[in-house]
Protein backbone atom coordinates (compact mmCIF):
# COMPACT_ATOMS: atom_id res chain seq x y z
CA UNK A 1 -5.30 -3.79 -22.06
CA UNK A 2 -4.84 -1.37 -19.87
CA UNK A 3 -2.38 1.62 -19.59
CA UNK A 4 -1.03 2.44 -15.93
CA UNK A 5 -0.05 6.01 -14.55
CA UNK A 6 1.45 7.19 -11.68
CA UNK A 7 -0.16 8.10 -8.67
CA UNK A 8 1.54 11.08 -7.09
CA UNK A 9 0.09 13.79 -4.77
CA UNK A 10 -3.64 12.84 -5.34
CA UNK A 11 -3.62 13.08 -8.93
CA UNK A 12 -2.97 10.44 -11.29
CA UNK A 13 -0.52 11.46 -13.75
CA UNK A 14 1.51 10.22 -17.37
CA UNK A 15 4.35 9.26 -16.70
CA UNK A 16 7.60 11.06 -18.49
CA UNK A 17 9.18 8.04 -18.92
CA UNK A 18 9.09 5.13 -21.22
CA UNK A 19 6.49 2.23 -21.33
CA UNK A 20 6.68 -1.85 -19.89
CA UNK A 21 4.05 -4.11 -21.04
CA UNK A 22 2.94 -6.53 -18.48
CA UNK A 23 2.48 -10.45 -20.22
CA UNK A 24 0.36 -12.85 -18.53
CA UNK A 25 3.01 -15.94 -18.08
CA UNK A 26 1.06 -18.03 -19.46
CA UNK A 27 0.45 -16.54 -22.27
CA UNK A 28 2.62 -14.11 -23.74
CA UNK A 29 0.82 -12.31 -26.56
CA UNK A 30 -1.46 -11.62 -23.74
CA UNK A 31 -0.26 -7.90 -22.78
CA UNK A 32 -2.17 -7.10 -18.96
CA UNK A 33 -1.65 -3.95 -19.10
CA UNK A 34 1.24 -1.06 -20.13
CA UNK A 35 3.01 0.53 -17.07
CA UNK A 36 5.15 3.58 -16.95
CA UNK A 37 8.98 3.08 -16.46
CA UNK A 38 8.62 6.14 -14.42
CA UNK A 39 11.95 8.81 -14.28
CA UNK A 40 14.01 9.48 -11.44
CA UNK A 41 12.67 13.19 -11.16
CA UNK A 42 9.17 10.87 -10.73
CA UNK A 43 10.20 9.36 -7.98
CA UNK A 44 11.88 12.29 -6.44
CA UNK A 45 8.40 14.00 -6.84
CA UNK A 46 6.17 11.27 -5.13
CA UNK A 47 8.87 11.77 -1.86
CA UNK A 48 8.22 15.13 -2.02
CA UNK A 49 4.20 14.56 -1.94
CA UNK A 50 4.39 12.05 0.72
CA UNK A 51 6.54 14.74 2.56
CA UNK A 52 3.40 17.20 2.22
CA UNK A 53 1.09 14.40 3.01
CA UNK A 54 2.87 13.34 5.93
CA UNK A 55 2.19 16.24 8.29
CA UNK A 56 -1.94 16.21 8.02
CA UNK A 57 -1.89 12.29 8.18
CA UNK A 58 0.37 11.76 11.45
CA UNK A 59 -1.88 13.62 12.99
CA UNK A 60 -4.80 12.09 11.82
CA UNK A 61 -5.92 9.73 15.05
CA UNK A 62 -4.76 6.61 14.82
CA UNK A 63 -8.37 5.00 14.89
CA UNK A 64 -9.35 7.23 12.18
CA UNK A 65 -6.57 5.68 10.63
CA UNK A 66 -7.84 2.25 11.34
CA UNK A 67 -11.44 2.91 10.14
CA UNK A 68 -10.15 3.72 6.58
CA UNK A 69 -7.95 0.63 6.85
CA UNK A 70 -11.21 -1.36 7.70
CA UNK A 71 -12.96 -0.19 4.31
CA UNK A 72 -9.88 -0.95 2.42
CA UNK A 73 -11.05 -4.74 3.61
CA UNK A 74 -14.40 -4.89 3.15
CA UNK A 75 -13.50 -3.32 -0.74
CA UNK A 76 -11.22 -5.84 -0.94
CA UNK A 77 -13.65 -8.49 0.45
CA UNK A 78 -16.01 -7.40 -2.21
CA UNK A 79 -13.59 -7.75 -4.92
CA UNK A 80 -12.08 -11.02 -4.09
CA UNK A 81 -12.87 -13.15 -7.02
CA UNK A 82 -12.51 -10.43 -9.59
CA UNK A 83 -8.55 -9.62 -7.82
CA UNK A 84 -7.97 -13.50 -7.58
CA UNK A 85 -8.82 -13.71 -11.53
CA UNK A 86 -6.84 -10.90 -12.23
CA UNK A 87 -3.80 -12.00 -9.98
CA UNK A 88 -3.97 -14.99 -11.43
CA UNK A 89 -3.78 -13.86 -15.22
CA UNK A 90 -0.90 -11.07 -14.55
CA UNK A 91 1.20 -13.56 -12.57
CA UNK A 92 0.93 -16.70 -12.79
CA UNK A 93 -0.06 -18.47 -10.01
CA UNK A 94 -3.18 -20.88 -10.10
CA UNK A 95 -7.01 -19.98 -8.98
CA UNK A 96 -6.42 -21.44 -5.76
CA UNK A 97 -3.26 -19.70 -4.46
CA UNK A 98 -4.76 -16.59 -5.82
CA UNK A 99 -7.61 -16.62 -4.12
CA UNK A 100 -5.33 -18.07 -0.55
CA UNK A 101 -3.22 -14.77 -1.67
CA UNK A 102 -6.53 -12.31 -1.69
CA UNK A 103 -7.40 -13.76 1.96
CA UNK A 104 -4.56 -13.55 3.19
CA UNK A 105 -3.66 -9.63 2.16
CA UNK A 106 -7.25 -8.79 3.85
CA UNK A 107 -6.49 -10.77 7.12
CA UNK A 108 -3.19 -8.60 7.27
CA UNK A 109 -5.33 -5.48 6.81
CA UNK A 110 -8.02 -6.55 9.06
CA UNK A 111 -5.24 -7.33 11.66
CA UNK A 112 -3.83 -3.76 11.37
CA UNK A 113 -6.79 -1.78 11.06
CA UNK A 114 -7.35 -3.10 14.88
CA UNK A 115 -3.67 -2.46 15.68
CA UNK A 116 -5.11 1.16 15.27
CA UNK A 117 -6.59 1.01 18.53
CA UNK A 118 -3.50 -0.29 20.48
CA UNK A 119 -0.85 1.96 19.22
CA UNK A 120 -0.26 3.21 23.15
CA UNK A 121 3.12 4.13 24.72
CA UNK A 122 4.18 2.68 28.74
CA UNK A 123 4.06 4.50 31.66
CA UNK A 124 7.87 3.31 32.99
CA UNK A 125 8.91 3.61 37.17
CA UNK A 126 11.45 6.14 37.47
CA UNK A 127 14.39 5.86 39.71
CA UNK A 128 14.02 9.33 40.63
CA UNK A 129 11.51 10.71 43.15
CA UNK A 130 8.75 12.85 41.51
CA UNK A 131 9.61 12.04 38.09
CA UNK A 132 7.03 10.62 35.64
CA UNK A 133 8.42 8.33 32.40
CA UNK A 134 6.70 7.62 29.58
CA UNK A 135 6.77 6.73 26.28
CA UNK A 136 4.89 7.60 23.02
CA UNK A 137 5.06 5.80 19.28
CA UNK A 138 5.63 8.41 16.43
CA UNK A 139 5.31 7.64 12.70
CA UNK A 140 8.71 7.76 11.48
CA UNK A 141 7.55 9.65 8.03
CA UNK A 142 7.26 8.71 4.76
CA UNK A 143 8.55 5.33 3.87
CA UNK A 144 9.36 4.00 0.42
CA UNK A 145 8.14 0.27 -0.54
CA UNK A 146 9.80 -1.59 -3.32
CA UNK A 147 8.35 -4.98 -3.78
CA UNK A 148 8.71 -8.58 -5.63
CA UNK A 149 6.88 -9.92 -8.30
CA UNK A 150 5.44 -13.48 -6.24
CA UNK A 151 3.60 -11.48 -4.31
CA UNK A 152 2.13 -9.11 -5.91
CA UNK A 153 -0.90 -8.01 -3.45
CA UNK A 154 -0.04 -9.66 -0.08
CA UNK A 155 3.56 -8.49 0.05
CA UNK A 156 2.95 -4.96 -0.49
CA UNK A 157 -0.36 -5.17 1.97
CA UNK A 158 1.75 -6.07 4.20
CA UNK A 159 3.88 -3.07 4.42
CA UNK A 160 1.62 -0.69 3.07
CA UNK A 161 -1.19 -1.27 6.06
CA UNK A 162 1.40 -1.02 9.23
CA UNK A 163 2.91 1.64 7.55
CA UNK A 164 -0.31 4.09 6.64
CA UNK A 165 -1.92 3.01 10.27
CA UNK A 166 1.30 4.17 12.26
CA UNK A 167 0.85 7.42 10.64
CA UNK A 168 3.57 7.22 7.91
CA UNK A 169 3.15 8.23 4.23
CA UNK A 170 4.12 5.53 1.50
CA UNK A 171 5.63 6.00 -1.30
CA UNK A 172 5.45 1.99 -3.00
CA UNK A 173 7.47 1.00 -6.58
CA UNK A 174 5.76 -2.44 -7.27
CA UNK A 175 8.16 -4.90 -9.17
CA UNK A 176 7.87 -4.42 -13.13
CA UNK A 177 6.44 -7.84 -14.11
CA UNK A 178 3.29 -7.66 -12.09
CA UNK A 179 2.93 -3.49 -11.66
CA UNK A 180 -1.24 -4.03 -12.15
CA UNK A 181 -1.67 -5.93 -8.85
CA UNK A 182 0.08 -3.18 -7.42
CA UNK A 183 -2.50 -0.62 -8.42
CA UNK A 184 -5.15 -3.47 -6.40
CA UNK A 185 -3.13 -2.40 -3.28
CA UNK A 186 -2.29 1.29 -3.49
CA UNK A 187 -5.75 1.65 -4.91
CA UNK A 188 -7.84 0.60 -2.51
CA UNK A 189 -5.99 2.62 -0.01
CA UNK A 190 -6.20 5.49 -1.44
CA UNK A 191 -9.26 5.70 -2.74
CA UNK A 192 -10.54 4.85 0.98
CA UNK A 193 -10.46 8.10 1.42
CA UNK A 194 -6.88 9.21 3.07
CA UNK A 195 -5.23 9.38 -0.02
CA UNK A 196 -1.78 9.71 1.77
CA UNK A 197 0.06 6.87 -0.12
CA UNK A 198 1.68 9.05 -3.25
């Protein structure tokens, strides 16, 4: 079994709160892992990190960005059998779809690592003479992720990766029956090397 922490500002810390065991479904005396029922002041300190972070990683280039996105796939490329196993013994779901859910979480990375490339604003015709209009994309700033339990990797992939990529820090609650998953996802990008997801 293994005992979650939070992951806030770099560091990975106990949590002040109490403690959820996470079953496998199909077998309830099976406990996954123990998670932290983190506090409110918890989560009011991981939006404060991702404030912090925020500044250095929006202006990290966006194909910077991209290139740790890109790693993040190939990890989880590497790990695919060993996170379908797992995904399939924390929630429920059968070899098969676990494996279809793996694939599917690294084709949505994959896709938005190369998004990295084409985040580029328009050059717009002006109705005025001597006037030049343009646009640029900004990250918006840190965004907060809550996700459900069926899942547990592809959903949050799939807001994590568009959201890192465009610039934005990430601040992600996974849901409470499946938190382990979550740590496949925020781990492997954040241990790419950005660290900005708190």
């Amino acid at each position: 079994m293994r005992t979650l922490k939070n992951f806030i500002g770099g560091q990975w810390r106990d949590s002040r709160g109490g403690r959820v065991q996470d079953l496998n479904p199909a077998d309830v005396h099976d406990v996954v892992a123990e998670a932290p029922s983190s506090t409110a002041e918890e989560a009011a300190e991981a939006c404060e990190a991702a404030a912090r972070a925020f500044p250095g990683w929006r202006h990290t280039p966006a194909p910077v960005r991209g290139q740790i996105l890109f790693k993040v796939q190939r990890r989880m490329e590497e790990r695919r059998q060993e996170l379908a196993e797992a995904l399939t013994r924390e929630e429920g779901k059968t070899i098969t779809e676990s494996r279809g859910e793996i694939q599917r979480a690294i084709n949505v990375v994959e896709f938005f690592a190369g998004e990295a490339r084409r985040i580029t604003g328009e050059t717009i015709p002006s109705e005025l003479p001597n006037n030049f209009c343009y646009t640029l994309k900004q990250p918006v700033g840190p965004v907060g992720i809550i996700t459900p339990w069926n899942f547990p990797i592809a959903i949050p992939i799939w807001k994590i990766a568009p959201a890192l990529v465009s610039g934005n820090t990430v601040v992600f609650k996974p849901a409470t029956l499946t938190p382990l998953r979550a740590l496949s996802s925020s781990r492997s990008s954040t241990s790419a090397a950005c660290r900005p997801a708190c």
